[in-house]
C-alpha atoms as a PDB file:
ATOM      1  CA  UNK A   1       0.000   0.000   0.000  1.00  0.00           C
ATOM      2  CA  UNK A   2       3.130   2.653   0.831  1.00  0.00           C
ATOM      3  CA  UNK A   3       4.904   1.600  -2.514  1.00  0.00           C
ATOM      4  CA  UNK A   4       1.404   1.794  -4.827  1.00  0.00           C
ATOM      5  CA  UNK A   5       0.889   5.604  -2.768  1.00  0.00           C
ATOM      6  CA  UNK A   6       4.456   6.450  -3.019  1.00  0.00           C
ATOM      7  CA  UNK A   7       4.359   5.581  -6.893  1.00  0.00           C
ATOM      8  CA  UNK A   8       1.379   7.938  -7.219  1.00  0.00           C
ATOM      9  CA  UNK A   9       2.716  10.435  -5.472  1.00  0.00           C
ATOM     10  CA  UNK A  10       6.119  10.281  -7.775  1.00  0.00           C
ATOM     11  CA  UNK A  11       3.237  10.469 -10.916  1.00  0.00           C
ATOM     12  CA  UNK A  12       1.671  13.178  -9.861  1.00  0.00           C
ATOM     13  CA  UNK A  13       4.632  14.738  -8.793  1.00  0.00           C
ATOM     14  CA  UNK A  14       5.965  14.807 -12.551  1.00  0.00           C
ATOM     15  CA  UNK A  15       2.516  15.166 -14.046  1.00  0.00           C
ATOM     16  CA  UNK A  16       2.800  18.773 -12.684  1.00  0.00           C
ATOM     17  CA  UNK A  17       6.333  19.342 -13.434  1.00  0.00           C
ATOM     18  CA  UNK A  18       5.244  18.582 -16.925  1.00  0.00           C
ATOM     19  CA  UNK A  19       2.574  20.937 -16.954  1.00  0.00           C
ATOM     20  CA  UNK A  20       5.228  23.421 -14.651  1.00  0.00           C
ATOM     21  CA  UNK A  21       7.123  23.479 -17.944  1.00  0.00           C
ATOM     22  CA  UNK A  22       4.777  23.514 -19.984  1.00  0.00           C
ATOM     23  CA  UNK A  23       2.904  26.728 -18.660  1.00  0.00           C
ATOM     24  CA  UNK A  24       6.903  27.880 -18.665  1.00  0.00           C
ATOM     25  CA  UNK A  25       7.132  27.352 -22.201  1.00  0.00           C
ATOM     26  CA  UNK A  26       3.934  28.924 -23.093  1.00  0.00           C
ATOM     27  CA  UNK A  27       4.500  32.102 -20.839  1.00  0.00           C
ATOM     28  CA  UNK A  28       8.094  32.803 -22.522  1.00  0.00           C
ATOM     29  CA  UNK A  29       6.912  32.228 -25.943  1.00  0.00           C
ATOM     30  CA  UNK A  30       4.100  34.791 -25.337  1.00  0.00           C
ATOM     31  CA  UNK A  31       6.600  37.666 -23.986  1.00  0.00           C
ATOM     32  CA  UNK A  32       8.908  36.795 -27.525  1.00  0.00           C
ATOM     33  CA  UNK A  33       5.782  37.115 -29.623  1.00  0.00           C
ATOM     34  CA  UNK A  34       6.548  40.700 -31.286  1.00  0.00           C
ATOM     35  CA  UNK A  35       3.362  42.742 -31.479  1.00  0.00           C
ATOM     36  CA  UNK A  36       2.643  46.241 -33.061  1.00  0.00           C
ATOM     37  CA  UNK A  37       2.876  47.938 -28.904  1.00  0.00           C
ATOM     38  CA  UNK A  38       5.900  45.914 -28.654  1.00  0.00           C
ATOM     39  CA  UNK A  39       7.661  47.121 -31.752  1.00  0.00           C
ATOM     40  CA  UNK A  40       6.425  50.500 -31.421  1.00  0.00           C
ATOM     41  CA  UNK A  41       8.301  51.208 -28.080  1.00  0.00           C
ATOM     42  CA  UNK A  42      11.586  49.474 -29.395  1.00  0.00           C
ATOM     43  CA  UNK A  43      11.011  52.795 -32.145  1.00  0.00           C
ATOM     44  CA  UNK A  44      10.356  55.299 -30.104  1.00  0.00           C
ATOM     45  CA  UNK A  45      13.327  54.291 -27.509  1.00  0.00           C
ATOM     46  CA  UNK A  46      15.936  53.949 -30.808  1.00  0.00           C
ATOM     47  CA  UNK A  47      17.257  57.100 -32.828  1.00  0.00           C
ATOM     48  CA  UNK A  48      17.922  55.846 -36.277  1.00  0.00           C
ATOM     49  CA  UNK A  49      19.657  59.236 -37.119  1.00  0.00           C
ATOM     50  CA  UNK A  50      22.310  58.348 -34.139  1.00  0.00           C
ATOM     51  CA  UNK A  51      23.219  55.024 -35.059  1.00  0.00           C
ATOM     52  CA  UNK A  52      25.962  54.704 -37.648  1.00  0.00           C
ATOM     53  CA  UNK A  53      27.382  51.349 -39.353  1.00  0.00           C
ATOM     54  CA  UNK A  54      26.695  47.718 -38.378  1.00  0.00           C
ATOM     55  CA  UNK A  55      24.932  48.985 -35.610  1.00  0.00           C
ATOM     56  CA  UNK A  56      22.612  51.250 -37.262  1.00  0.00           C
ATOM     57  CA  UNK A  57      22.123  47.988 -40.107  1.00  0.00           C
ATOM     58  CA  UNK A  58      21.145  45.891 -37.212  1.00  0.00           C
ATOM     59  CA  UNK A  59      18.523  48.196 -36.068  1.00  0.00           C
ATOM     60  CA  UNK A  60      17.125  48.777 -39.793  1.00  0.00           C
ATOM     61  CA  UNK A  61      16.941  44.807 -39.863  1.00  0.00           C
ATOM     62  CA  UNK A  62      15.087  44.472 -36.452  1.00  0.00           C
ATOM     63  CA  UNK A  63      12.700  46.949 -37.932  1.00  0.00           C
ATOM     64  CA  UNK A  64      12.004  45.051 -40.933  1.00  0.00           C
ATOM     65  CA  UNK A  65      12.563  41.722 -39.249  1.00  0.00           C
ATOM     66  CA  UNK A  66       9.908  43.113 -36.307  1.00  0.00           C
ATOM     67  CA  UNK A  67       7.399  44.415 -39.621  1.00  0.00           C
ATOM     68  CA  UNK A  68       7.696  41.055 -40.717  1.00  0.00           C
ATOM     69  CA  UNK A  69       7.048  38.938 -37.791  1.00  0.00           C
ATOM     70  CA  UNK A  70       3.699  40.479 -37.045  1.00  0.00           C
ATOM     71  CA  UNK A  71       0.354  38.804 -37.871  1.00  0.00           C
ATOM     72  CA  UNK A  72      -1.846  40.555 -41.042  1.00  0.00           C
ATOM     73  CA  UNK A  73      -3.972  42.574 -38.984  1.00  0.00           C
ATOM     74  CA  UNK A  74      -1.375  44.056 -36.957  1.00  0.00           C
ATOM     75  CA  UNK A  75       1.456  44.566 -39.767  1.00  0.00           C
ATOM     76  CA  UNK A  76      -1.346  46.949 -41.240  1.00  0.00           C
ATOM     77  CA  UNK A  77      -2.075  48.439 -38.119  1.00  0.00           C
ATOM     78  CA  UNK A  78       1.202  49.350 -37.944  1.00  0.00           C
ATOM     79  CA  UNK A  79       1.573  50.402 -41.699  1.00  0.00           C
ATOM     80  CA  UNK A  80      -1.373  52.764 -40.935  1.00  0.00           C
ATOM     81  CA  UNK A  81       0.000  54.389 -38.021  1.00  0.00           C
ATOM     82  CA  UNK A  82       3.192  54.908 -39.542  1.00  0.00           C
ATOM     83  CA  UNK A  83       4.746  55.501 -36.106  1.00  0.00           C
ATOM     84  CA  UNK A  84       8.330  53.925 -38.255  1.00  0.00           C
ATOM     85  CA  UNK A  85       7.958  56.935 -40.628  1.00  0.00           C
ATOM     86  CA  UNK A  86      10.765  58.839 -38.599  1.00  0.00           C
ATOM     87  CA  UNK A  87      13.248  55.951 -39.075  1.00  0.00           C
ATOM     88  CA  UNK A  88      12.178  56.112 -42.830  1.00  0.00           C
ATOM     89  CA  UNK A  89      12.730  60.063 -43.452  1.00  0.00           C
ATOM     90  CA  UNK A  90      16.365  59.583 -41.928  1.00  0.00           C
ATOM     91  CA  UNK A  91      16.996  56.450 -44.074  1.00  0.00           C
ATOM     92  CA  UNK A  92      19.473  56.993 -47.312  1.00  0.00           C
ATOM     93  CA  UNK A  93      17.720  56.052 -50.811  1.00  0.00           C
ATOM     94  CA  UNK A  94      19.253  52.450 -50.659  1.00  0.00           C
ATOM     95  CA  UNK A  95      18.535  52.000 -47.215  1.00  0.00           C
ATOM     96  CA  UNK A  96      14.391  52.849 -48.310  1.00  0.00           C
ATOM     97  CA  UNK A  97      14.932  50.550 -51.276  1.00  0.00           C
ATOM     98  CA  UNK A  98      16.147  47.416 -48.937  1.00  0.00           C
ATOM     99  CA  UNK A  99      13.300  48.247 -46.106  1.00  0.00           C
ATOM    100  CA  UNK A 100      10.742  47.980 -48.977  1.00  0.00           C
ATOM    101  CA  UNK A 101      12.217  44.801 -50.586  1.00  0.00           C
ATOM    102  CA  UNK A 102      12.341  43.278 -47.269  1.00  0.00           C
ATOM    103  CA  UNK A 103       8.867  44.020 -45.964  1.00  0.00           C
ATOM    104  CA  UNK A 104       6.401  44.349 -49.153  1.00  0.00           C
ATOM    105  CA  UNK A 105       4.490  41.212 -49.631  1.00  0.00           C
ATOM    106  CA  UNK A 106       6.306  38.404 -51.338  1.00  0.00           C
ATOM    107  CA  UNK A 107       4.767  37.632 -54.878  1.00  0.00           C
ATOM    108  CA  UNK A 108       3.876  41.407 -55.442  1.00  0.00           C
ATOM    109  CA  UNK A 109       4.955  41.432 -59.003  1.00  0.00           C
ATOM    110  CA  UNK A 110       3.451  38.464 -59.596  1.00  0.00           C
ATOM    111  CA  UNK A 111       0.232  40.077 -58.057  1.00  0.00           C
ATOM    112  CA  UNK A 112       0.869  43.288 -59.997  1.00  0.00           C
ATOM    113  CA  UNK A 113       1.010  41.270 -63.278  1.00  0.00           C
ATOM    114  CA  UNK A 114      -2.307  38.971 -62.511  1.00  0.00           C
ATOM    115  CA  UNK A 115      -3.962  42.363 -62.026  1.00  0.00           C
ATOM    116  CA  UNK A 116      -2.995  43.780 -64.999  1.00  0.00           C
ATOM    117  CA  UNK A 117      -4.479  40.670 -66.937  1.00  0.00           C
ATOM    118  CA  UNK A 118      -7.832  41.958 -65.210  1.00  0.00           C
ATOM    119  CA  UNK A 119     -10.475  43.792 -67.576  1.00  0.00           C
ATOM    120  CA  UNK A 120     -10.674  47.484 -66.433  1.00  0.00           C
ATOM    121  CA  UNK A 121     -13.935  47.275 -64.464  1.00  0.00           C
ATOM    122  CA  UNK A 122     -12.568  44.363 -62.528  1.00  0.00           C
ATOM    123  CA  UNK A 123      -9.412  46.254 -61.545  1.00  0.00           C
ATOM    124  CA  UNK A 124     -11.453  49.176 -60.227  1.00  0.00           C
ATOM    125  CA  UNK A 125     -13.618  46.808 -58.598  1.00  0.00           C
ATOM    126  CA  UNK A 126     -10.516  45.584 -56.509  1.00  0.00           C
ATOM    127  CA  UNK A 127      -8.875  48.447 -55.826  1.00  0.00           C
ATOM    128  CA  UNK A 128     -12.271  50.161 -54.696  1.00  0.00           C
ATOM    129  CA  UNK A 129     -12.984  46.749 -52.284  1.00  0.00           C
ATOM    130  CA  UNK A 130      -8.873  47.085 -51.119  1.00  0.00           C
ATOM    131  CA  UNK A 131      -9.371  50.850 -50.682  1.00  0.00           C
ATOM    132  CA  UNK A 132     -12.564  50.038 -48.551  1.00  0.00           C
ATOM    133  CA  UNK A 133     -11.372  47.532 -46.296  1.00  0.00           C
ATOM    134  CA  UNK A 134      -8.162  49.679 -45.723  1.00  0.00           C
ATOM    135  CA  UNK A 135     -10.045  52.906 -44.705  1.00  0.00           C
ATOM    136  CA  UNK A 136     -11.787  50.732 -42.035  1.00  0.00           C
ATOM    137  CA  UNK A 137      -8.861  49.620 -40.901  1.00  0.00           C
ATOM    138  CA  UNK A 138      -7.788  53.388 -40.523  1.00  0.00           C
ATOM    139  CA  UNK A 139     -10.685  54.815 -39.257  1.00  0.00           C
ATOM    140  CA  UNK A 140     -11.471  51.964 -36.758  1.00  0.00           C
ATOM    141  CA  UNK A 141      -7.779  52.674 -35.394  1.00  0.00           C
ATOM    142  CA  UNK A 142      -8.448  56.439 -35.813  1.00  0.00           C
ATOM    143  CA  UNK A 143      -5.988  57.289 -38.397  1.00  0.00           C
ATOM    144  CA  UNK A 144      -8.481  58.619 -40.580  1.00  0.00           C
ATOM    145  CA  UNK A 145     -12.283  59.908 -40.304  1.00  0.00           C
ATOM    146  CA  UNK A 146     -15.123  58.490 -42.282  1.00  0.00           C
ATOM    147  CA  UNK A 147     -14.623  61.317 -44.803  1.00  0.00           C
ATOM    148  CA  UNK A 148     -10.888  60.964 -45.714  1.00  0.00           C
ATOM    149  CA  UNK A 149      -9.448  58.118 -48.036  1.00  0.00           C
ATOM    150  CA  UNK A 150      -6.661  55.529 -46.928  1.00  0.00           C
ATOM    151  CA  UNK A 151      -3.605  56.910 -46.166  1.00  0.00           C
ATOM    152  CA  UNK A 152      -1.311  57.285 -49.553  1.00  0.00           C
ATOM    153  CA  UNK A 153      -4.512  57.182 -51.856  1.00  0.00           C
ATOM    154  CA  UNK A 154      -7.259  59.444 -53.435  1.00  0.00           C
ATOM    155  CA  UNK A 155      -9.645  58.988 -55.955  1.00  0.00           C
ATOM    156  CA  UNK A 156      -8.011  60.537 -58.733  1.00  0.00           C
ATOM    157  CA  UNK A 157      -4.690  57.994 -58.173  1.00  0.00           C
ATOM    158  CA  UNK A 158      -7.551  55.167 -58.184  1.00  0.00           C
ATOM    159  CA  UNK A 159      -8.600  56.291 -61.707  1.00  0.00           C
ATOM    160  CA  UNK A 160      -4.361  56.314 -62.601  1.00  0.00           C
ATOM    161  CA  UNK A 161      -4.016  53.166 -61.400  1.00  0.00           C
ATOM    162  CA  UNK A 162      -6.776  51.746 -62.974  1.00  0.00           C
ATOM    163  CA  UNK A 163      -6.577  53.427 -66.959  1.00  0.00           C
ATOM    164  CA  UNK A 164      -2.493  53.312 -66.785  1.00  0.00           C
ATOM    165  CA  UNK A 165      -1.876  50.081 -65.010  1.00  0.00           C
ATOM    166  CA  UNK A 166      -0.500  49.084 -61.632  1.00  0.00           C
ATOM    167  CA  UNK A 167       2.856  48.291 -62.729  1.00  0.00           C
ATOM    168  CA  UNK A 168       3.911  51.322 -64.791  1.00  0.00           C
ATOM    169  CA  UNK A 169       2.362  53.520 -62.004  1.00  0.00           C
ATOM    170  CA  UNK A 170       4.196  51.488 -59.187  1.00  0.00           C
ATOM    171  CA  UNK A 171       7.627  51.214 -61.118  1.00  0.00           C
ATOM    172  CA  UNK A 172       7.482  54.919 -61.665  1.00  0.00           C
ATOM    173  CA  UNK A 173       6.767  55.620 -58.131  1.00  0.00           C
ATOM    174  CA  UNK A 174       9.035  56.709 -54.752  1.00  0.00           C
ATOM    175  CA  UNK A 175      10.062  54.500 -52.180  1.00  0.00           C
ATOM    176  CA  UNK A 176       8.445  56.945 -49.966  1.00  0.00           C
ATOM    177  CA  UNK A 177       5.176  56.857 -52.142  1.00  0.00           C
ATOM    178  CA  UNK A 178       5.783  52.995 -52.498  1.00  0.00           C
ATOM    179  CA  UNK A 179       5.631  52.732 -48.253  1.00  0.00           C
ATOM    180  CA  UNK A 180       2.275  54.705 -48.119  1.00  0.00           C
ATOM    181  CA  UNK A 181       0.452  52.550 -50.527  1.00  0.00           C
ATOM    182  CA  UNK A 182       1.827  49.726 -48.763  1.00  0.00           C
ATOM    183  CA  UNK A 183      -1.464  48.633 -47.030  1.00  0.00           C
ATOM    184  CA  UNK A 184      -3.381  48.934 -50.258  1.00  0.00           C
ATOM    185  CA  UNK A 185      -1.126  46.994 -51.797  1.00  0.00           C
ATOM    186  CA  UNK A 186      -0.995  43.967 -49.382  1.00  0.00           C
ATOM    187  CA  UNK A 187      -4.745  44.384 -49.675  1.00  0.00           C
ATOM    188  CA  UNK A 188      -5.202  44.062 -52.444  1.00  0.00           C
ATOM    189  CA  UNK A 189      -2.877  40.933 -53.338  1.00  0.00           C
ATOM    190  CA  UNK A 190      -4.938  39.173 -50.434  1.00  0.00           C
ATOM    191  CA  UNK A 191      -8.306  40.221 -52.496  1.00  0.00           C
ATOM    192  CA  UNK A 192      -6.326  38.817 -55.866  1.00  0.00           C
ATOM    193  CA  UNK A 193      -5.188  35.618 -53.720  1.00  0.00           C
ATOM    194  CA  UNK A 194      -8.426  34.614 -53.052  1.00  0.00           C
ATOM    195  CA  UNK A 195      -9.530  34.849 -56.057  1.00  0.00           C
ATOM    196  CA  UNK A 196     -12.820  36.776 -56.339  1.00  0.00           C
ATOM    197  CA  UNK A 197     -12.092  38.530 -59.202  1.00  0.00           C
ATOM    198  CA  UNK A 198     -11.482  36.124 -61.513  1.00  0.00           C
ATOM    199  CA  UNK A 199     -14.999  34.376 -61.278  1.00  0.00           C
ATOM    200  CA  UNK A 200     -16.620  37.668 -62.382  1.00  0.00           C
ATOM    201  CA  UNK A 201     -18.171  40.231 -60.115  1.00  0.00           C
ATOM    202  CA  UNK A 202     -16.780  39.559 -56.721  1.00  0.00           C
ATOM    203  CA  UNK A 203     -19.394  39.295 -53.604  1.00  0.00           C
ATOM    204  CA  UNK A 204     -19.834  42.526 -50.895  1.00  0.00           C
END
């Protein structure tokens, strides 16, 4: 009877060690997860214009690295409140060019090109549906009121975009430009993923 309650004891014993670690495990994982508060503080306590060499390439790979790391919603949230714009007025040209190759979606050209294959009236369809769901996004967070378009865009760049085509109008644009239209764009190659406009006029 000692030895069966002594064995017990010993199993329950490491039953909750296992879930000791467990919990452990879980807790530190959470405080790594990087999240748009998180990253924001680690760019309001760094000065970009301060930093010089590898340290100042470290910090402009954190950034990107950070950008990256975060799920959809909150990589737009942070796109929107463009709290990294400081770091990006102080960045050199090619510095700006390697921030936006490391952090626009992967497969944009290949979304720009599938968009272009789109008839005209389903490429204003998707860029009024990204434009839509982006101003939401802004004025839910408060970066915009009901009245104002998404950050980077207007109507009249809509109707550019649209008659001229994405990829002469994107290829012809500034990385600064290229950084505001950012959310549209990752918008929109999320509306072109799923494919909705390919099967003809796409559901509200």
């Amino acid at each position: 009877m000692q030895l069966r309650l002594r064995w017990w004891l010993a199993g329950t014993g490491a039953l909750a060690l296992v879930w000791i670690l467990i919990w452990t495990g879980y807790q530190w994982a959470a405080a790594q997860k990087m999240t748009a508060d998180k990253l924001r503080q680690w760019v309001e306590s760094t000065d970009l214009a301060r930093l010089r060499g590898p340290e100042r390439e470290r910090a402009l790979r954190q950034l990107a690295e950070g950008l990256n790391a975060l799920p959809y919603e909150e990589r737009r949230r942070v796109r929107l409140d463009g709290f990294w714009t400081n770091w990006f007025a102080v960045m050199t040209e090619d510095e700006r060019a390697a921030f936006l190759d490391a952090t626009l979606p992967q497969g944009l050209q290949q979304m720009i090109a599938a968009f272009e294959e789109l008839p005209a009236d389903r490429r204003q369809r998707a860029l009024r549906e990204a434009m839509r769901r982006v101003r939401e996004a802004a004025i839910e967070s408060g970066r915009v009121t009901p009245a104002e378009p998404p950050p980077g865009w207007s109507e009249d760049l809509q109707r550019q975009v649209t008659l001229h085509g994405l990829r002469a109008f994107y290829s012809q644009s500034s990385a600064q430009t290229k950084a505001e239209l950012a959310p549209v764009l990752e918008e929109l190659q999320r509306l072109m993923q799923s494919g909705r406009f390919f099967r003809g006029r796409p559901d509200r």
